[in-house]
C-alpha atoms as a PDB file:
ATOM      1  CA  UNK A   1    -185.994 108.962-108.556  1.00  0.00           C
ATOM      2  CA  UNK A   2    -183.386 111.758-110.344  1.00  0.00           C
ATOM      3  CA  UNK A   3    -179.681 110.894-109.622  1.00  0.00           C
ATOM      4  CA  UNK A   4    -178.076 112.998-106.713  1.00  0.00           C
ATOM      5  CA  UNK A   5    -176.463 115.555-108.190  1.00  0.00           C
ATOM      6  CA  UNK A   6    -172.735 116.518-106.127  1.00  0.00           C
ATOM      7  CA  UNK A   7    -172.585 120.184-107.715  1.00  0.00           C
ATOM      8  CA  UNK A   8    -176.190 121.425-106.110  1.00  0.00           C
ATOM      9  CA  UNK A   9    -178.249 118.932-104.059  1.00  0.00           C
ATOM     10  CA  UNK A  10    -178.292 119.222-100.371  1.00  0.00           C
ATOM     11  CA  UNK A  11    -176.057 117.057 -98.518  1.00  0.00           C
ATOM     12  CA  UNK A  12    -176.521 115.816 -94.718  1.00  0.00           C
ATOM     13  CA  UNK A  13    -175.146 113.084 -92.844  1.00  0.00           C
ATOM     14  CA  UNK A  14    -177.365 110.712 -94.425  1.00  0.00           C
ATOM     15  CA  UNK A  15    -177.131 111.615 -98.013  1.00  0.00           C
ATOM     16  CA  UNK A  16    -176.220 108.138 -99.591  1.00  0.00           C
ATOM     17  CA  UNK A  17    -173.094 108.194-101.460  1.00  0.00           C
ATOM     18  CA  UNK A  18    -173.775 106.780-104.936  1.00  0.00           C
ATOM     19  CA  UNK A  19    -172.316 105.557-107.874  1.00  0.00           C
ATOM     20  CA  UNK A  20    -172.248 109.102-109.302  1.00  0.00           C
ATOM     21  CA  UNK A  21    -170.082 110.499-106.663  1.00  0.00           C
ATOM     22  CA  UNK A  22    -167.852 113.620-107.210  1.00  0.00           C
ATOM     23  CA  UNK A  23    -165.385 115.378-105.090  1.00  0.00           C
ATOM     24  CA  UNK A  24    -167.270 119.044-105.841  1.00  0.00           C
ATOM     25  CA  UNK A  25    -167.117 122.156-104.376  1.00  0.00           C
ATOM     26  CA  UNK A  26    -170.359 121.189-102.302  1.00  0.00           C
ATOM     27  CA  UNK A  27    -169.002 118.218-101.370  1.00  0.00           C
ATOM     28  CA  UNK A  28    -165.962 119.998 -99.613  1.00  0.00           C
ATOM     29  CA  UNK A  29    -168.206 122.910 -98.356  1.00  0.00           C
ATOM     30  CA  UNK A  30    -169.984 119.820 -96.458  1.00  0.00           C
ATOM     31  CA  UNK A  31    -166.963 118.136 -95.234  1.00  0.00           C
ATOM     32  CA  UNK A  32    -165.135 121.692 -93.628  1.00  0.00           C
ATOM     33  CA  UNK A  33    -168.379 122.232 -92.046  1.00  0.00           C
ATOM     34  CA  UNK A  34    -168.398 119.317 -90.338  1.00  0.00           C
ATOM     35  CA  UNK A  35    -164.900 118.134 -89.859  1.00  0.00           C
ATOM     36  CA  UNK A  36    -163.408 121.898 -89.990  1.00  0.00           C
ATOM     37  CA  UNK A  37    -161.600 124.250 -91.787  1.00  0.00           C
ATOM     38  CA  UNK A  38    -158.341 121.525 -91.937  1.00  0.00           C
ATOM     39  CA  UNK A  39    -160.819 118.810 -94.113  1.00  0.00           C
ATOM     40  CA  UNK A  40    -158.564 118.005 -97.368  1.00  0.00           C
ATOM     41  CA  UNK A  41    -158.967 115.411 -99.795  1.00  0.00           C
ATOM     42  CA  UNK A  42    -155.795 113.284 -99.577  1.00  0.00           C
ATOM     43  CA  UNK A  43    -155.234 110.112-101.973  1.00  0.00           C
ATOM     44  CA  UNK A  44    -156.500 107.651 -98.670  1.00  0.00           C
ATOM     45  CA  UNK A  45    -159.366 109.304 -98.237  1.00  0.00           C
ATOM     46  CA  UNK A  46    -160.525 109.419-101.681  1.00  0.00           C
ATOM     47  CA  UNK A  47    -159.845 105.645-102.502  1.00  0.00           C
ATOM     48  CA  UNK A  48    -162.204 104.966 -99.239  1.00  0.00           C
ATOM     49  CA  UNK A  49    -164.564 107.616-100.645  1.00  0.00           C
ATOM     50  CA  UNK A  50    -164.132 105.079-103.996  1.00  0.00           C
ATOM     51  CA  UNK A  51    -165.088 102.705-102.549  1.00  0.00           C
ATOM     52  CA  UNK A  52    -167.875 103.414 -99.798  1.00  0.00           C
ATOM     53  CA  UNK A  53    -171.335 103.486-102.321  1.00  0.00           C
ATOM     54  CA  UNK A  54    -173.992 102.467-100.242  1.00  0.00           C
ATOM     55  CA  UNK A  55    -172.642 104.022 -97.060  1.00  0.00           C
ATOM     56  CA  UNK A  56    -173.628 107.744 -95.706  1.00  0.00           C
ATOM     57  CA  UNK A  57    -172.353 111.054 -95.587  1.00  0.00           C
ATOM     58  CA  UNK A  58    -172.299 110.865 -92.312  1.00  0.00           C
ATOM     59  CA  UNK A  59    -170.357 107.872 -92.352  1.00  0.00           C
ATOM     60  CA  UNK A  60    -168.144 109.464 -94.653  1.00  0.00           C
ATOM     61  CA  UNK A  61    -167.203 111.930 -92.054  1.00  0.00           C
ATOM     62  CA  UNK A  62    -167.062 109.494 -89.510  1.00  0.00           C
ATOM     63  CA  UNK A  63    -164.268 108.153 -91.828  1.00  0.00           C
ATOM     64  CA  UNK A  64    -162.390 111.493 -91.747  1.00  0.00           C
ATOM     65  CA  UNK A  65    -162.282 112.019 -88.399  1.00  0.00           C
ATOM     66  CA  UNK A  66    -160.741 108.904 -86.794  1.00  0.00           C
END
């Protein structure tokens, strides 16, 4: 299996986030589209981004929103 790749794959709510995890311009385009146009990468939500291999996308925004 190739490594996900943050810059150009596809992401939905059940992409896996893996060890080769970047905060790209994809990866943003995903989270305003589903959180909205207010999504921003603050320092709490990358540090649980850090840590959260294994877990989903979807999950991800989950995160975000609560």
């Amino acid at each position: 299996m190739n490594e996900f790749d943050w810059h150009k794959d596809a992401i939905s709510n059940s992409t896996l986030i893996t060890s080769s995890y970047k905060n790209t311009q994809n990866v943003r385009r995903f989270f305003k589209l589903k959180c909205g146009e207010n999504f921003k990468f603050d320092r709490n939500f990358m540090l649980w981004m850090k840590g959260a291999q294994g877990l989903t996308m979807g999950d991800a925004v989950g995160e975000w929103l609560s």
